[in-house]
Every structure is written in structure tokens, then in C-alpha cells.
PDB file of N, CA and C in Angstrom:
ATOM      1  N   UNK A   1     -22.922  23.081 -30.550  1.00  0.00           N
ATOM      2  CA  UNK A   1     -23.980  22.632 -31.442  1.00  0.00           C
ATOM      3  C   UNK A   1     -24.012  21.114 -31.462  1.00  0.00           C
ATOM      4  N   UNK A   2     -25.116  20.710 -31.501  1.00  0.00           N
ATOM      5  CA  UNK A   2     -25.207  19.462 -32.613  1.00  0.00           C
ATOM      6  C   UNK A   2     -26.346  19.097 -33.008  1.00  0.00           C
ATOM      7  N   UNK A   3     -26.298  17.593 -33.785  1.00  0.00           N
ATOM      8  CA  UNK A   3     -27.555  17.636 -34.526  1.00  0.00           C
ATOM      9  C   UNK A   3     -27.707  15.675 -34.033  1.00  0.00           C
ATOM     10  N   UNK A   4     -28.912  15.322 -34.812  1.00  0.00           N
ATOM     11  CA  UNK A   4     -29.022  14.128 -34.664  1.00  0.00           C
ATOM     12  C   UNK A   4     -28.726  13.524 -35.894  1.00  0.00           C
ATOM     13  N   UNK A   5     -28.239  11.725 -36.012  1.00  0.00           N
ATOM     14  CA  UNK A   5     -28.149  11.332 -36.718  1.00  0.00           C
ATOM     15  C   UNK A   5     -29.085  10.132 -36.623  1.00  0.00           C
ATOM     16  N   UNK A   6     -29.669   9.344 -37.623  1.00  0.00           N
ATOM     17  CA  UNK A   6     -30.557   8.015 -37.531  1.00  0.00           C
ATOM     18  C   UNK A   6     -30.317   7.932 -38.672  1.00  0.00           C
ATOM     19  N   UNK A   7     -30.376   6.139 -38.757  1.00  0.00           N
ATOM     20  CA  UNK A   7     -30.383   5.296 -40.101  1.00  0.00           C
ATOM     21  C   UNK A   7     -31.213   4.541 -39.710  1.00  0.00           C
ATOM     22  N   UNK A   8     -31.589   3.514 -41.267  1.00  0.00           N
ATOM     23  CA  UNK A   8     -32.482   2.467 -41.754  1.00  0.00           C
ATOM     24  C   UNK A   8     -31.441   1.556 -42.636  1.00  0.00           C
ATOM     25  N   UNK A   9     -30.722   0.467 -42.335  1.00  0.00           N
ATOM     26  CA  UNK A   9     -30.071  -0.272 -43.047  1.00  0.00           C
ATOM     27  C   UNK A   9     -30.587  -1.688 -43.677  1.00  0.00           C
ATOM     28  N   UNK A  10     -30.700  -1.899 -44.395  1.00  0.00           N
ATOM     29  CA  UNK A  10     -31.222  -3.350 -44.898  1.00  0.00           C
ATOM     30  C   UNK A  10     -30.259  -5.129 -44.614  1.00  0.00           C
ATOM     31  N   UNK A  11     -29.200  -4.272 -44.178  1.00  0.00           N
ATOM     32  CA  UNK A  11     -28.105  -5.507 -44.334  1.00  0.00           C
ATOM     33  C   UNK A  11     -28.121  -5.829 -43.397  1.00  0.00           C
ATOM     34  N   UNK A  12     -27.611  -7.763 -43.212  1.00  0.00           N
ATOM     35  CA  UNK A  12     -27.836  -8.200 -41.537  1.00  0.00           C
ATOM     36  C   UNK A  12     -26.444  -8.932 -41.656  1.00  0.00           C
ATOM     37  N   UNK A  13     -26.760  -9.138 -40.239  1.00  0.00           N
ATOM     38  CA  UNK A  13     -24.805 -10.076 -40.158  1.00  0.00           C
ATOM     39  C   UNK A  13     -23.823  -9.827 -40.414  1.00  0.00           C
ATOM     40  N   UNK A  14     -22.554 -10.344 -41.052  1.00  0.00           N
ATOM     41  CA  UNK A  14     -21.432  -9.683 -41.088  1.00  0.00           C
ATOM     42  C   UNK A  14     -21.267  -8.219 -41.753  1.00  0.00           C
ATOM     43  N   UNK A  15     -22.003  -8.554 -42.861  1.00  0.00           N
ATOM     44  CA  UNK A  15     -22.420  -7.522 -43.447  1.00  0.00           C
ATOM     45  C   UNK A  15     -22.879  -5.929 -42.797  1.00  0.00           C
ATOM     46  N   UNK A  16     -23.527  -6.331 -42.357  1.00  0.00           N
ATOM     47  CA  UNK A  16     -24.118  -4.830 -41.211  1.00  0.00           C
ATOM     48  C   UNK A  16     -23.505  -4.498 -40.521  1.00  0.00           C
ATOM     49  N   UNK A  17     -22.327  -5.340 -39.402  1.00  0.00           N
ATOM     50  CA  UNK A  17     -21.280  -4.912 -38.566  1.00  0.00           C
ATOM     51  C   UNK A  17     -20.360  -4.379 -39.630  1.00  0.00           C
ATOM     52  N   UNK A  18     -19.946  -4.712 -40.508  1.00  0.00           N
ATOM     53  CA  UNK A  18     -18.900  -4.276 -41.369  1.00  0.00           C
ATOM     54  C   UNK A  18     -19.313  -2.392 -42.140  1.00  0.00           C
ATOM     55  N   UNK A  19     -20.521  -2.524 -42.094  1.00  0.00           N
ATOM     56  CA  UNK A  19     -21.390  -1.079 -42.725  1.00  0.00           C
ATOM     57  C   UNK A  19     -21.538  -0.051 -41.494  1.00  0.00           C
ATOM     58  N   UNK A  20     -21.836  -0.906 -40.033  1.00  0.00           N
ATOM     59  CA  UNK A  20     -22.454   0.366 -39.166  1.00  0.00           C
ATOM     60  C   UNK A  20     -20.598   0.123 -38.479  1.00  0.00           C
ATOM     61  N   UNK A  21     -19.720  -0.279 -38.925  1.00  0.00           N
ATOM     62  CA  UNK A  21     -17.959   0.213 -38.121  1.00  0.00           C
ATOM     63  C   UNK A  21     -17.831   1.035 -38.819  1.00  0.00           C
ATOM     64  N   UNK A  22     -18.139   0.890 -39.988  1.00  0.00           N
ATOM     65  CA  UNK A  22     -17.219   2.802 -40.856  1.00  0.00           C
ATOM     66  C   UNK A  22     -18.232   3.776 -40.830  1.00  0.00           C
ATOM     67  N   UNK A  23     -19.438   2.913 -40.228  1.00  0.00           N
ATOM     68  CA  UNK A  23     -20.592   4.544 -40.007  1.00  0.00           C
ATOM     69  C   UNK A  23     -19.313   5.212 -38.499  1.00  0.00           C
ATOM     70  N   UNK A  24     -19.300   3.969 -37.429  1.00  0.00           N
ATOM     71  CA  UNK A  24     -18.981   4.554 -36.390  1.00  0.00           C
ATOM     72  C   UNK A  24     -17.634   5.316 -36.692  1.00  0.00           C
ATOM     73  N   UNK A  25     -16.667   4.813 -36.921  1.00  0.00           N
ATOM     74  CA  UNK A  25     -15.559   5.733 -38.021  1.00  0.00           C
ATOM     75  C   UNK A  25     -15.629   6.866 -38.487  1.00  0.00           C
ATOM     76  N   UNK A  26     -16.815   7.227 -39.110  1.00  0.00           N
ATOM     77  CA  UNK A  26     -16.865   8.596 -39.525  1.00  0.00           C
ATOM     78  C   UNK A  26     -17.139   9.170 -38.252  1.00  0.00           C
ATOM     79  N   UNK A  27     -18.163   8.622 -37.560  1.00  0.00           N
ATOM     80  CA  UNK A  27     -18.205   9.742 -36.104  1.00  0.00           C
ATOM     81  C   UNK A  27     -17.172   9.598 -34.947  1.00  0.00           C
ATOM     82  N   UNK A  28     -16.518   8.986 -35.468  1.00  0.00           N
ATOM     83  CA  UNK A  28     -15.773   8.884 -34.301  1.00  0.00           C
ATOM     84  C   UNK A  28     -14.415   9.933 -34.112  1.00  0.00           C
ATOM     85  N   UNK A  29     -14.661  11.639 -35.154  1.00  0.00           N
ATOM     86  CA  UNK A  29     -14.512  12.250 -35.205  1.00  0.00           C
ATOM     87  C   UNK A  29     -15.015  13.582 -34.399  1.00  0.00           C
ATOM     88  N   UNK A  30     -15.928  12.845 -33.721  1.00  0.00           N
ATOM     89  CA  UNK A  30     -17.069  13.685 -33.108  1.00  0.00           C
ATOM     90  C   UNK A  30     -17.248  13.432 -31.763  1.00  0.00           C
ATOM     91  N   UNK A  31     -17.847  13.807 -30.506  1.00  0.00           N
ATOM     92  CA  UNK A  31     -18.303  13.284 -28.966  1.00  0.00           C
ATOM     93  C   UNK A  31     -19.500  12.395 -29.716  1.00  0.00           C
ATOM     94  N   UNK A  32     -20.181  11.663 -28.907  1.00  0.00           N
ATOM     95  CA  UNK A  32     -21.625  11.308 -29.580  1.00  0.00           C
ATOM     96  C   UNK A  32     -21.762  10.442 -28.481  1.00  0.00           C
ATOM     97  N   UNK A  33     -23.402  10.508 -28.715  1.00  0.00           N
ATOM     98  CA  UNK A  33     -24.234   8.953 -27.781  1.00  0.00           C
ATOM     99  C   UNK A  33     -25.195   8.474 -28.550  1.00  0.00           C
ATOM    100  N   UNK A  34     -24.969   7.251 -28.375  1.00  0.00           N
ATOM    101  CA  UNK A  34     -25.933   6.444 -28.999  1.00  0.00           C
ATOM    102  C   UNK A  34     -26.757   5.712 -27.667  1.00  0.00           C
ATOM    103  N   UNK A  35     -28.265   5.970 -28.117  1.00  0.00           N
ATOM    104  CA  UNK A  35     -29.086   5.282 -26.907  1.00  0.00           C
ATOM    105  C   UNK A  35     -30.258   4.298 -27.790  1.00  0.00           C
ATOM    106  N   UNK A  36     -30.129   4.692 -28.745  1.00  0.00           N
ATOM    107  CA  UNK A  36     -30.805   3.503 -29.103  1.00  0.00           C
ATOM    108  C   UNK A  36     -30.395   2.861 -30.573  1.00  0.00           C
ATOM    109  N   UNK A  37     -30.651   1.995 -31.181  1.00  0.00           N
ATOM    110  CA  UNK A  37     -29.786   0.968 -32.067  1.00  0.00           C
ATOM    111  C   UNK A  37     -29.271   1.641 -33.431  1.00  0.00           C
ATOM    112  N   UNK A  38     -30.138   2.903 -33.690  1.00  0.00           N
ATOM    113  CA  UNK A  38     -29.284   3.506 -34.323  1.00  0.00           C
ATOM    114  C   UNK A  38     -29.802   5.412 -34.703  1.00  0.00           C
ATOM    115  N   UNK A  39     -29.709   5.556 -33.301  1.00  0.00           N
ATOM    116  CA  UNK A  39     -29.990   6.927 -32.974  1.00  0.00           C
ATOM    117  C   UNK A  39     -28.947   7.359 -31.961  1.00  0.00           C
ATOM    118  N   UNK A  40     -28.514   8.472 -32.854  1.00  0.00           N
ATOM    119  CA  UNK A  40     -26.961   9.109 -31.808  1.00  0.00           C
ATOM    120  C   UNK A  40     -27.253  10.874 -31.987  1.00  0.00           C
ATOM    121  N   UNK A  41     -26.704  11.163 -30.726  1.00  0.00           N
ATOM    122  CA  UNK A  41     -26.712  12.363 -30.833  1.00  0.00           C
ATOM    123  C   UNK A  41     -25.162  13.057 -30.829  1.00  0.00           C
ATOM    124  N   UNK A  42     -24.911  13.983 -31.700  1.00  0.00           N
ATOM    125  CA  UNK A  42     -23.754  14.142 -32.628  1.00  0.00           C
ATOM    126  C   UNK A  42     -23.125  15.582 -31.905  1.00  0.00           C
ATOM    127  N   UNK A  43     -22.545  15.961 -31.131  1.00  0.00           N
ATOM    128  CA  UNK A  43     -21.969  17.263 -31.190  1.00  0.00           C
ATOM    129  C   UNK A  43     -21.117  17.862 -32.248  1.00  0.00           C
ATOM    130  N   UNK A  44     -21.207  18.414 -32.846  1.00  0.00           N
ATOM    131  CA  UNK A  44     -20.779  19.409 -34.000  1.00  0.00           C
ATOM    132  C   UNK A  44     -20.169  20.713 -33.304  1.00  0.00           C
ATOM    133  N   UNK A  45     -18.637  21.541 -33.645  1.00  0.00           N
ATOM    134  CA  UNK A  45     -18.219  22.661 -33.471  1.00  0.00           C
ATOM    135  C   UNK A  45     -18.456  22.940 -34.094  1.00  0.00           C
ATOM    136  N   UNK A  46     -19.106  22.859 -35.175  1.00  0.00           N
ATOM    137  CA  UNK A  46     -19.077  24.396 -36.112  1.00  0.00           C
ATOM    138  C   UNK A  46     -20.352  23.839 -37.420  1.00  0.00           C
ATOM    139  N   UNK A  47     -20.944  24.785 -38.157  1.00  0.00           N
ATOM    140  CA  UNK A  47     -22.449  24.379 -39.469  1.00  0.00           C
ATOM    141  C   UNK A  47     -20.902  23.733 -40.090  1.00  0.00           C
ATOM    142  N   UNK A  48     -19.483  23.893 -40.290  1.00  0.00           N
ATOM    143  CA  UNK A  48     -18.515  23.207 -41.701  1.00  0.00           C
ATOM    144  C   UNK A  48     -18.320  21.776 -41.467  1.00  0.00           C
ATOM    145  N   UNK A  49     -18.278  21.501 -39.834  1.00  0.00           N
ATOM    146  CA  UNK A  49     -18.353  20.266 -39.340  1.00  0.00           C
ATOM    147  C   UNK A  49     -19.908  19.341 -40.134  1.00  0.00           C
ATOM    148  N   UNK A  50     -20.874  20.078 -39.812  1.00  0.00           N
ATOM    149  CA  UNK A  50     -22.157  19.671 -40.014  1.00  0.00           C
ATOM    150  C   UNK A  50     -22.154  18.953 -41.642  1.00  0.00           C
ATOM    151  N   UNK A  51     -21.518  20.156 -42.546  1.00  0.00           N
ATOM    152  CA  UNK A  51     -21.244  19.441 -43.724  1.00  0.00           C
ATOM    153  C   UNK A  51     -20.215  18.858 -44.232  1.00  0.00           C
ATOM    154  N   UNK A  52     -18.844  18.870 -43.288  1.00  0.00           N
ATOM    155  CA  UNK A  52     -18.625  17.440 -43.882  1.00  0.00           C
ATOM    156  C   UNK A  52     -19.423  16.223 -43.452  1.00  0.00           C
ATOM    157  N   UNK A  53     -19.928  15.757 -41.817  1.00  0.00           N
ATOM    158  CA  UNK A  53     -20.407  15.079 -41.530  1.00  0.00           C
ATOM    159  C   UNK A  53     -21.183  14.405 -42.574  1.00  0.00           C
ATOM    160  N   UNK A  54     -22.120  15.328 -42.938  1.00  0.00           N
ATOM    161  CA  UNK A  54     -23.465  14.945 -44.161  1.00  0.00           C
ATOM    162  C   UNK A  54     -22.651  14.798 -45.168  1.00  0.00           C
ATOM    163  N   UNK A  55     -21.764  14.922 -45.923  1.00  0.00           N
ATOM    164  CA  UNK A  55     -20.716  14.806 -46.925  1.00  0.00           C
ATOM    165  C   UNK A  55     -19.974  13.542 -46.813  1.00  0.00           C
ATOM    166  N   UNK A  56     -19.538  13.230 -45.560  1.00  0.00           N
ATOM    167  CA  UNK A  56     -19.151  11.482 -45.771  1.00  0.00           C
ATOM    168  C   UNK A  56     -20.029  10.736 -45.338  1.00  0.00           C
ATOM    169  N   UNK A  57     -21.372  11.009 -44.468  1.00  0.00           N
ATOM    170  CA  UNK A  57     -22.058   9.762 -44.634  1.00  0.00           C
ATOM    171  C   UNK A  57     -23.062   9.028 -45.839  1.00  0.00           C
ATOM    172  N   UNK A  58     -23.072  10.438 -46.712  1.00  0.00           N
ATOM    173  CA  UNK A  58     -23.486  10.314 -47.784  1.00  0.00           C
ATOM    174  C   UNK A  58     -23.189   9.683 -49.020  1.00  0.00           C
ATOM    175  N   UNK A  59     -21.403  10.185 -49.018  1.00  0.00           N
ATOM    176  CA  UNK A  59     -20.599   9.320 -49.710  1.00  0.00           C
ATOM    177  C   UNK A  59     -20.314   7.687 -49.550  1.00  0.00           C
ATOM    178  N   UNK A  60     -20.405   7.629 -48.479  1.00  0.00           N
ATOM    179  CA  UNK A  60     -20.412   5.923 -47.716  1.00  0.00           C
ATOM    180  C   UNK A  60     -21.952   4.868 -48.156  1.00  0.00           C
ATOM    181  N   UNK A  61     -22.717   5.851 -47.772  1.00  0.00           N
ATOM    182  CA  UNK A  61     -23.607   4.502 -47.702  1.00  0.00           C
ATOM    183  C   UNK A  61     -24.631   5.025 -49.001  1.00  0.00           C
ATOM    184  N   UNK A  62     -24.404   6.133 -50.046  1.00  0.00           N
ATOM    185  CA  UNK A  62     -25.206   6.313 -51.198  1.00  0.00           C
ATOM    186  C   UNK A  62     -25.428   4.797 -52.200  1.00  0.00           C
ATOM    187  N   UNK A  63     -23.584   4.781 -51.935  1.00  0.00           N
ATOM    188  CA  UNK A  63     -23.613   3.591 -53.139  1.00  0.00           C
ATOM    189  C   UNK A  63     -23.188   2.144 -53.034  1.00  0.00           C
ATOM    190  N   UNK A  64     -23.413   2.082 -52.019  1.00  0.00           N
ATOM    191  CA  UNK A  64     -23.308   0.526 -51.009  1.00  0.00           C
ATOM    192  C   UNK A  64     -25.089   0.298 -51.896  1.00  0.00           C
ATOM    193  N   UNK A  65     -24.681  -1.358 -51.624  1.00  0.00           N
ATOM    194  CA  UNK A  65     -25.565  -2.233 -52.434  1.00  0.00           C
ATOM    195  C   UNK A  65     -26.627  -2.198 -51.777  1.00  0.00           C
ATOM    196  N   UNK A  66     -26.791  -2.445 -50.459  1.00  0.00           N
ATOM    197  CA  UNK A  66     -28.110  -2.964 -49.356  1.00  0.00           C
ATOM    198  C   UNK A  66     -28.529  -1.342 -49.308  1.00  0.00           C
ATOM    199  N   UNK A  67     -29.701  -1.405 -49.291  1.00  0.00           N
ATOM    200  CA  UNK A  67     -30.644  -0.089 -49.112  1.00  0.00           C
ATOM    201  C   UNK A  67     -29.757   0.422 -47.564  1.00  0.00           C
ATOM    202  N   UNK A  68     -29.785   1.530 -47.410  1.00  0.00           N
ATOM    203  CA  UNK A  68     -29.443   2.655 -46.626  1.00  0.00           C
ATOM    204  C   UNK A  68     -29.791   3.584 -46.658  1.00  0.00           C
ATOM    205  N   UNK A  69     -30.829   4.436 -45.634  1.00  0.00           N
ATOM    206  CA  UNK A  69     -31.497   5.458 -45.617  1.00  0.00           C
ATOM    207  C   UNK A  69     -31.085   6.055 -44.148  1.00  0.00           C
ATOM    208  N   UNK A  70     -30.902   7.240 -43.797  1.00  0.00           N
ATOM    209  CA  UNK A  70     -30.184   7.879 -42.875  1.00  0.00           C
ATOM    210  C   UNK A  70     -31.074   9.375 -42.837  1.00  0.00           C
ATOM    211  N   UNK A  71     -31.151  10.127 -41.581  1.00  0.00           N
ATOM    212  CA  UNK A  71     -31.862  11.011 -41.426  1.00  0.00           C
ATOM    213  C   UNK A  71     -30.365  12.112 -40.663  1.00  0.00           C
ATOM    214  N   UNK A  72     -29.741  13.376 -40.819  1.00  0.00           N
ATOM    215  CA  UNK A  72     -29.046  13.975 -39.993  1.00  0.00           C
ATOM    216  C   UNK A  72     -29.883  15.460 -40.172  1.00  0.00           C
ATOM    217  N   UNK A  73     -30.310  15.582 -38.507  1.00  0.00           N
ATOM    218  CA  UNK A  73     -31.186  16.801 -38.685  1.00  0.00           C
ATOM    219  C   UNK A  73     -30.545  18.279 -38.823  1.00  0.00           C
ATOM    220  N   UNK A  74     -30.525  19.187 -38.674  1.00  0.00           N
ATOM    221  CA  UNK A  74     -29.849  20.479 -38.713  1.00  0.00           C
ATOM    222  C   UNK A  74     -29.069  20.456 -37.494  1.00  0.00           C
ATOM    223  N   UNK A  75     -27.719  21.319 -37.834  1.00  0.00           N
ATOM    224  CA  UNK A  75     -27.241  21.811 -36.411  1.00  0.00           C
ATOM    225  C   UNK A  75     -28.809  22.255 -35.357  1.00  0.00           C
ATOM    226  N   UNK A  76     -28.061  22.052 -34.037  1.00  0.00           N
ATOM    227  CA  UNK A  76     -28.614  22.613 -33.046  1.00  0.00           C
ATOM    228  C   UNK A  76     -27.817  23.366 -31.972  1.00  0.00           C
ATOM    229  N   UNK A  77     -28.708  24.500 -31.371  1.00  0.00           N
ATOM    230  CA  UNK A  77     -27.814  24.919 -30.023  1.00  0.00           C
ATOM    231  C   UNK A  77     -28.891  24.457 -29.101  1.00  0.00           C
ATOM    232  N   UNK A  78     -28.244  24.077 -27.679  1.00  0.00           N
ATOM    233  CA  UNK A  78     -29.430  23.660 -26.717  1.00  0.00           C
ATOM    234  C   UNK A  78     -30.413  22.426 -27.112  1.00  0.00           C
ATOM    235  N   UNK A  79     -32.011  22.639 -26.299  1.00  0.00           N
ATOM    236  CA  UNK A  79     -32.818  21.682 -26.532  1.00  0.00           C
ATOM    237  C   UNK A  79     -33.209  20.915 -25.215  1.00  0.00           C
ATOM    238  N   UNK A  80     -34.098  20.564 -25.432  1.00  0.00           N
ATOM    239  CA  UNK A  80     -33.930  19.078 -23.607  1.00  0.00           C
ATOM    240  C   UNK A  80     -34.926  18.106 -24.933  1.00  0.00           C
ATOM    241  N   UNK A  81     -33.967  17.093 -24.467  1.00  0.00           N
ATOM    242  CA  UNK A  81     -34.775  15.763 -25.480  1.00  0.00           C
ATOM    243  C   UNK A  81     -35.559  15.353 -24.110  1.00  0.00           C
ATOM    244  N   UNK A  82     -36.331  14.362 -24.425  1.00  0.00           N
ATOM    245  CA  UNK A  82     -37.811  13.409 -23.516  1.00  0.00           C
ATOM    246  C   UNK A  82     -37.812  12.404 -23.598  1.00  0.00           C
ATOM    247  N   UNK A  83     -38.014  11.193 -22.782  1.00  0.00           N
ATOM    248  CA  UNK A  83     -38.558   9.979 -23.307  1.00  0.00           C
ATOM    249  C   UNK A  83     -38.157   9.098 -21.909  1.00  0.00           C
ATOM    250  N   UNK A  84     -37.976   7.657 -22.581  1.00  0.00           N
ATOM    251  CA  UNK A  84     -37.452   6.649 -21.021  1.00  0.00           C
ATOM    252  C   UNK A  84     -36.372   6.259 -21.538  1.00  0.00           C
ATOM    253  N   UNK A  85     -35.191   7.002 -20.808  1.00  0.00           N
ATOM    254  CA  UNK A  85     -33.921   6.231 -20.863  1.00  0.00           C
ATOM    255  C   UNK A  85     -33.656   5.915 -19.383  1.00  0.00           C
ATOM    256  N   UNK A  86     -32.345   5.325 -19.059  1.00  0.00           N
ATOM    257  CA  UNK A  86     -31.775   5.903 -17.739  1.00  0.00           C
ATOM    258  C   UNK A  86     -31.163   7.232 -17.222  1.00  0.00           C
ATOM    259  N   UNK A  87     -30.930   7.288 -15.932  1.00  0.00           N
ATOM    260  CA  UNK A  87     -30.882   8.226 -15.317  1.00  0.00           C
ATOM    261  C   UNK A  87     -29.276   8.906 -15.728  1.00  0.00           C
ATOM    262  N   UNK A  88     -28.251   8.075 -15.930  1.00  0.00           N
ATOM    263  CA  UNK A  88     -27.400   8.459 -16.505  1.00  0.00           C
ATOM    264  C   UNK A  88     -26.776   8.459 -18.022  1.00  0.00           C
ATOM    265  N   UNK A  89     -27.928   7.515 -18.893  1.00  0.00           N
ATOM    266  CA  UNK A  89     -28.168   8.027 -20.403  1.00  0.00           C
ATOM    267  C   UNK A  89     -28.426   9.751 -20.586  1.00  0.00           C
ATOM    268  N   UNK A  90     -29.361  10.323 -19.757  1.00  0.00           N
ATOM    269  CA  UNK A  90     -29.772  11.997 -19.650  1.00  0.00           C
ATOM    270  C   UNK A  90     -28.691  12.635 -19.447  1.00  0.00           C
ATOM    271  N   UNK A  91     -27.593  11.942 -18.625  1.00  0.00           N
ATOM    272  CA  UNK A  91     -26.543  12.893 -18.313  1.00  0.00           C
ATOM    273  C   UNK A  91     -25.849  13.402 -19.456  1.00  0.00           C
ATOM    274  N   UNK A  92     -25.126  12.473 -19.781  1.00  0.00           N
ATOM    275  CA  UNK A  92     -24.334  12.092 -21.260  1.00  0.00           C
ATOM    276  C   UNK A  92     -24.769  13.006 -22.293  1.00  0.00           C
ATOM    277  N   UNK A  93     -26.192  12.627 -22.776  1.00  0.00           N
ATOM    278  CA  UNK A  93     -27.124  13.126 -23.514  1.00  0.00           C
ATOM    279  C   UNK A  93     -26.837  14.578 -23.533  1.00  0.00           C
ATOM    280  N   UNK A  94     -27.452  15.261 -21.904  1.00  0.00           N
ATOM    281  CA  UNK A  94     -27.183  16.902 -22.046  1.00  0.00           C
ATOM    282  C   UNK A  94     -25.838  17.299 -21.647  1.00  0.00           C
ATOM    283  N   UNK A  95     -24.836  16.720 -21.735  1.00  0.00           N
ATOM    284  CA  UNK A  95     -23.551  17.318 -21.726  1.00  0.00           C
ATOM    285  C   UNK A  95     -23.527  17.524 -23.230  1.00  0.00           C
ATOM    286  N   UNK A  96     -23.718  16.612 -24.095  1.00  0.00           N
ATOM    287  CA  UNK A  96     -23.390  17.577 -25.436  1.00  0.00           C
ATOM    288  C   UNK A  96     -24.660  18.110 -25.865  1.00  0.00           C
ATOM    289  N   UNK A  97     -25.433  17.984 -25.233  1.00  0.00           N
ATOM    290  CA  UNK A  97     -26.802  19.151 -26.217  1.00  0.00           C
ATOM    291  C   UNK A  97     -26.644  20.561 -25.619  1.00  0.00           C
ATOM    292  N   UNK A  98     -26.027  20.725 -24.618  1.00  0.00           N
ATOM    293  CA  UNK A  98     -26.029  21.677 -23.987  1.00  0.00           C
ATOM    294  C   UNK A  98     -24.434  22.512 -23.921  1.00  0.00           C
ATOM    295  N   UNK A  99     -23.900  21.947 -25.014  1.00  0.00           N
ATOM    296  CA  UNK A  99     -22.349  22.665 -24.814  1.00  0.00           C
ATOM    297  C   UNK A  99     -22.516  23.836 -26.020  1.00  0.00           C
TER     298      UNK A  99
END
């Protein structure tokens, strides 16, 4: 399985590196790719994974000062995503959409 994750952060500079390292922290529990500045695609073993995931990123950036808005869509099995990346961004990509 997995699902996608995206944010909207308001904070710039030290500040924002210091907010999107313990975003990466929490996933770094996880496989993932990030292809664009803050769109990753998340492999998940299991829907309990799914909610802690949504359970600490929620806890993290609810009550941080700078606006933070974050989108994590439902588990998924499968899928083919679309668009213009490179030829070996796709690879990456469907090794975990497809496990």
C-alpha cells in the first residue's frame, strides 16, 4: 500500500528547514519519494501504519506557530501516477506504488 502525502507551510529559512527535518523524521520510518518540493509518495504496510502516520504528522505541525496545512490521501494498492518527471523518477515512483 501507500498513500500520498503534500503540505503548504508558511515558514521560510531556518525556520522551514528546521519544520520540513522532523516532517522528514517522521517518514523516515517509511520507503518514500519525493519529486516535487513537497509531494512524496509514502509506502505504508499496513491501514495501522496509515494512522499512525496521520497521527504524528498531525501532532507536529497542528500546533506549530506558522500556518501548516498538509493533505495525506487514503491508503492505496497499485495505481500508475502521470505527468513529466524523469525517466528514472517513474522507476522509484512504481516500485513502491506497485508493491
Amino acid at each position: 500500500m501507500h498513500c500520498v502525502f503534500s503540505y503548504d507551510l508558511a515558514a521560510e529559512g531556518e525556520r522551514r528547514a528546521e519544520i520540513e527535518a522532523k516532517i522528514l523524521g517522521i517518514l523516515s520510518e517509511y520507503q518514500y519519494v519525493k519529486r516535487l518540493r513537497t509531494f512524496f509518495i509514502v509506502y505504508i504496510p499496513s491501514k495501522e501504519d496509515w494512522d499512525r502516520l496521520l497521527k504524528e504528522l498531525t501532532q507536529y505541525l497542528q500546533p506549530i506557530p506558522e500556518r501548516a496545512h498538509f493533505i495525506l490521501s487514503p491508503p492505496m494498492v497499485g495505481g500508475m501516477y502521470n505527468g513529466l518527471l524523469g525517466v528514472n523518477d517513474w522507476a522509484e515512483i512504481n516500485a513502491i506504488t506497485q508493491k
